[in-house]
C-alpha atoms as a PDB file:
ATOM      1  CA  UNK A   1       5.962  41.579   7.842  1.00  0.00           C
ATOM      2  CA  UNK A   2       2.712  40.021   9.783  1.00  0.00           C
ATOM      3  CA  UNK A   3       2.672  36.258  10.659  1.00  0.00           C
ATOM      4  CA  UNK A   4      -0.114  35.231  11.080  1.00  0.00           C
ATOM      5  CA  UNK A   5      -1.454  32.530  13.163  1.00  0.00           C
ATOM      6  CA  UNK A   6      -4.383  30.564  11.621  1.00  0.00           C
ATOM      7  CA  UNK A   7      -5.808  29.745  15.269  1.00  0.00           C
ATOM      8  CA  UNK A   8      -6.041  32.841  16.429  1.00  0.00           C
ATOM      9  CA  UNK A   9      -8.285  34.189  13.780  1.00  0.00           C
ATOM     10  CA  UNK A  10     -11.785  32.259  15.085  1.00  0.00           C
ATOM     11  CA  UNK A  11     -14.526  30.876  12.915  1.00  0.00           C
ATOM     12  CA  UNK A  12     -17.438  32.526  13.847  1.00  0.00           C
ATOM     13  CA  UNK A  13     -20.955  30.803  14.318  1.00  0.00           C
ATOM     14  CA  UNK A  14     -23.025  29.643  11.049  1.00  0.00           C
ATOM     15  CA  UNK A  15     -25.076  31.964   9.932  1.00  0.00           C
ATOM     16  CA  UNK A  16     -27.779  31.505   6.888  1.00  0.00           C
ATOM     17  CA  UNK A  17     -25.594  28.136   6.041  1.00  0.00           C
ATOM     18  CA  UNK A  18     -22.675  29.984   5.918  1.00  0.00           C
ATOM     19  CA  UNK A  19     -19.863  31.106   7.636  1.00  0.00           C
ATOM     20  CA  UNK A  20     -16.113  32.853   6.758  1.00  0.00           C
ATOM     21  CA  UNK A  21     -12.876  34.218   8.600  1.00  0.00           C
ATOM     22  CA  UNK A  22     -10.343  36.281   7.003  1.00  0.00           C
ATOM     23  CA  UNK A  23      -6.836  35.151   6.959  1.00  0.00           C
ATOM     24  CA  UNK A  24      -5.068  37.646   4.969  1.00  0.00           C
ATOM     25  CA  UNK A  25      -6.767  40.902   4.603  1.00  0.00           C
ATOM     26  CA  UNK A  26      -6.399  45.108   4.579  1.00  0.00           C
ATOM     27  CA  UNK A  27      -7.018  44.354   8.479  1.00  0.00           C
ATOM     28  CA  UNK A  28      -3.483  43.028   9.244  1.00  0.00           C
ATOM     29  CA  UNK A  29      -1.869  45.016   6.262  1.00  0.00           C
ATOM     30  CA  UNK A  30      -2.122  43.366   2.607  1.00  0.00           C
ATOM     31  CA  UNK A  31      -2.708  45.947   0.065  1.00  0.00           C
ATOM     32  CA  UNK A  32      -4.143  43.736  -2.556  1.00  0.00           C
ATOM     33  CA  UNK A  33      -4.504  40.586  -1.430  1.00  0.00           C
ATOM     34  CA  UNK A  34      -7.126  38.302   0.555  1.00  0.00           C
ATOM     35  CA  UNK A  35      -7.533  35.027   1.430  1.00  0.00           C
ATOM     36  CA  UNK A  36     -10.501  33.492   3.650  1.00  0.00           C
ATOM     37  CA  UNK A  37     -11.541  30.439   4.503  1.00  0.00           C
ATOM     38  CA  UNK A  38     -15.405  29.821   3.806  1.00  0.00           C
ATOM     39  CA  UNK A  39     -17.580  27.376   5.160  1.00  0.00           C
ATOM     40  CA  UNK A  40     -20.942  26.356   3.405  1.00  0.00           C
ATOM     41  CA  UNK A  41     -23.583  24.389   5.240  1.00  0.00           C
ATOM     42  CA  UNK A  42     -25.963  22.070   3.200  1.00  0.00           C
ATOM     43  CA  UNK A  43     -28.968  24.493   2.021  1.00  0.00           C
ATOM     44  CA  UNK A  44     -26.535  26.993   0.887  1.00  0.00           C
ATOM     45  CA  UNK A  45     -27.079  28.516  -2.013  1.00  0.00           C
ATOM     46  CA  UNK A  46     -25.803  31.839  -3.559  1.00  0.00           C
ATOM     47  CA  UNK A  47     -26.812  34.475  -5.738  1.00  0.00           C
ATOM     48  CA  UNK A  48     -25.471  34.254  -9.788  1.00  0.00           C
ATOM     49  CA  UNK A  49     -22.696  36.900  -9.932  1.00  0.00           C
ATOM     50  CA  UNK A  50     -19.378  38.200 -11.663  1.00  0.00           C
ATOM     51  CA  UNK A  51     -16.375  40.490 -10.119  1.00  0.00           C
ATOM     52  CA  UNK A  52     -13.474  41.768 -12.127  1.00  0.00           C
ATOM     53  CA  UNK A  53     -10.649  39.583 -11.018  1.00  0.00           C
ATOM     54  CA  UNK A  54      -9.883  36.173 -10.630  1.00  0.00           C
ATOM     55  CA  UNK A  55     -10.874  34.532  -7.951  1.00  0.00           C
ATOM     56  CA  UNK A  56      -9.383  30.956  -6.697  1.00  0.00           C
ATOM     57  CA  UNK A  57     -11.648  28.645  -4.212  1.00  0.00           C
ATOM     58  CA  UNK A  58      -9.343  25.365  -3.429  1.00  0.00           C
ATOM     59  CA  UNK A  59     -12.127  22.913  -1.898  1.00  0.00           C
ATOM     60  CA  UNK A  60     -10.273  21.411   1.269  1.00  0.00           C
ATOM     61  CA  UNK A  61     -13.339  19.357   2.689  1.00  0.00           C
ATOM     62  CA  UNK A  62     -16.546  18.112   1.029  1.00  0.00           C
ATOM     63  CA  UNK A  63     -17.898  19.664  -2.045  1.00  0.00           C
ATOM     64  CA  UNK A  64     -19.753  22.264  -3.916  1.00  0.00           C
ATOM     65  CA  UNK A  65     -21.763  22.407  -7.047  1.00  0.00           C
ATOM     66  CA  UNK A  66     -20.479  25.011  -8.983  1.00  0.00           C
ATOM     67  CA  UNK A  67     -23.076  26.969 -11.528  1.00  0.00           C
ATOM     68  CA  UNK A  68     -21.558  28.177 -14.334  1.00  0.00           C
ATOM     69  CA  UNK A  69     -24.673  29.434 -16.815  1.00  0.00           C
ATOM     70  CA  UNK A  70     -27.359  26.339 -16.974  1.00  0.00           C
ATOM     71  CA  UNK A  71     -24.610  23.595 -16.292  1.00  0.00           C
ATOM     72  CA  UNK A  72     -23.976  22.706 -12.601  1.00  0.00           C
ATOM     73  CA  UNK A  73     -21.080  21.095 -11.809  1.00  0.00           C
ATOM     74  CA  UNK A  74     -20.312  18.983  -8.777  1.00  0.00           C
ATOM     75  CA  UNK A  75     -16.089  20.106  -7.094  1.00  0.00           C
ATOM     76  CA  UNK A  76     -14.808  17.859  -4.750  1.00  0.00           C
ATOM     77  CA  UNK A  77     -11.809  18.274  -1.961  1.00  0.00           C
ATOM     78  CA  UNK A  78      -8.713  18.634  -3.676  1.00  0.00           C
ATOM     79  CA  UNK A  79      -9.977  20.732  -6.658  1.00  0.00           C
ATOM     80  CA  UNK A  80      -9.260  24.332  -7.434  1.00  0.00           C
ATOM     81  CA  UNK A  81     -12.130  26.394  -9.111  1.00  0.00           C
ATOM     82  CA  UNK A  82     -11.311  29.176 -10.597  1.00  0.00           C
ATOM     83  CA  UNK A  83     -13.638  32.436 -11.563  1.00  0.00           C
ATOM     84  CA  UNK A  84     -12.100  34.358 -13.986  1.00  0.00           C
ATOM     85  CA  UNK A  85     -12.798  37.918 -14.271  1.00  0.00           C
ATOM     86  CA  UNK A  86     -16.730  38.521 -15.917  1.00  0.00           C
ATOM     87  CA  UNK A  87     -17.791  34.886 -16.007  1.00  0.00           C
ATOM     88  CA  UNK A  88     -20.995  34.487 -14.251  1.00  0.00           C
ATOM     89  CA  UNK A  89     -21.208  31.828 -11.294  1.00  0.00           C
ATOM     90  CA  UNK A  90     -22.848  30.424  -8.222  1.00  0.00           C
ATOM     91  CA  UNK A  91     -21.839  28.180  -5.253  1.00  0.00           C
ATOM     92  CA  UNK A  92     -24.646  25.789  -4.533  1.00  0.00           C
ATOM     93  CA  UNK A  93     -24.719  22.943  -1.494  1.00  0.00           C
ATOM     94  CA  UNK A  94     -27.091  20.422  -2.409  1.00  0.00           C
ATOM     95  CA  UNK A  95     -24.875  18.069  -0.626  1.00  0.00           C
ATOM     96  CA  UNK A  96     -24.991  16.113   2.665  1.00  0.00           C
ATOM     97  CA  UNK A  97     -22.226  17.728   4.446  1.00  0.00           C
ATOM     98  CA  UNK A  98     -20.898  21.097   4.810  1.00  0.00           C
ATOM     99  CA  UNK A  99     -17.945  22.714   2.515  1.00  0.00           C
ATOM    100  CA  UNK A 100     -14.733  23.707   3.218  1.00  0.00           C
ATOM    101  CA  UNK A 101     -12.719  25.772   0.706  1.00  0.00           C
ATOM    102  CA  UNK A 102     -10.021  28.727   1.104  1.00  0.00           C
ATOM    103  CA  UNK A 103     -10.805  31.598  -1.063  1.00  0.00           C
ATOM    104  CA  UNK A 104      -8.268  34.113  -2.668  1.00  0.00           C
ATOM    105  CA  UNK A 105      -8.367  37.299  -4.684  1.00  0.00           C
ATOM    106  CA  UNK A 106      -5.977  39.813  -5.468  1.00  0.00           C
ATOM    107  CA  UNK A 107      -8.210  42.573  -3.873  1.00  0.00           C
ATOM    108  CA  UNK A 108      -8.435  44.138  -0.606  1.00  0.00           C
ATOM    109  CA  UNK A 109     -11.662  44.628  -1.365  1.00  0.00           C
ATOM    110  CA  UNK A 110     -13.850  42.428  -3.294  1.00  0.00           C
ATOM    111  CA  UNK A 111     -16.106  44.049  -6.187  1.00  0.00           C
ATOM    112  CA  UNK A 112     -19.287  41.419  -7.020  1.00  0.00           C
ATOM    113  CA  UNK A 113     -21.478  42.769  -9.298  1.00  0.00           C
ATOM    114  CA  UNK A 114     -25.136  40.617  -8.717  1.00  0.00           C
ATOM    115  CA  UNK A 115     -26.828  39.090 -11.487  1.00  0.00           C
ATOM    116  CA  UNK A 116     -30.063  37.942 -10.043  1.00  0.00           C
END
């Protein structure tokens, strides 16, 4: 059974607003699990997409706008979105200061299927 130590794993360098490490992963043995913590810059702004499991992004500093269809909604630290399997979305930072959220699936691998 891994443990594994948070500092260890290094944040890379932003790239295109964005930037990620992997926390849990196939790379240090979890069969279907991952969890990563994402950073997005202001500017950032994804494409509209689905995969075909839940995924949970807890916001831990800043905020996102969420787009869910037309409606864009604005997630703040201490809120948990959740992407259920087949609803379309987008992350969008319109904001002032970068985002800060820990994202987990129960996939090694993560299947995104890109709507636009």
């Amino acid at each position: 059974m891994p443990i594994i130590e948070h500092s260890s794993v290094r944040m890379p360098e932003v790239v295109d607003y964005h930037r990620e490490r992997s926390l849990v992963s196939s790379a240090n043995g979890a069969k279907s699990l991952t969890i990563k913590e994402v950073e997005l810059h202001p500017g950032w702004e994804g494409r509209l997409h689905t995969h075909p499991t839940d995924i949970a992004m807890m916001v831990t500093a800043g905020a996102i706008q969420i787009m869910i269809g037309d409606h864009v909604e604005t997630v703040r630290a201490g809120c948990t979105l959740l992407a259920p399997p087949g609803v379309p979305h987008k992350l969008i930072n319109r904001l002032w200061i970068p985002a800060r959220m820990w994202v987990t699936y129960p996939a090694a691998e993560l299947e995104t299927t890109y709507l636009e």
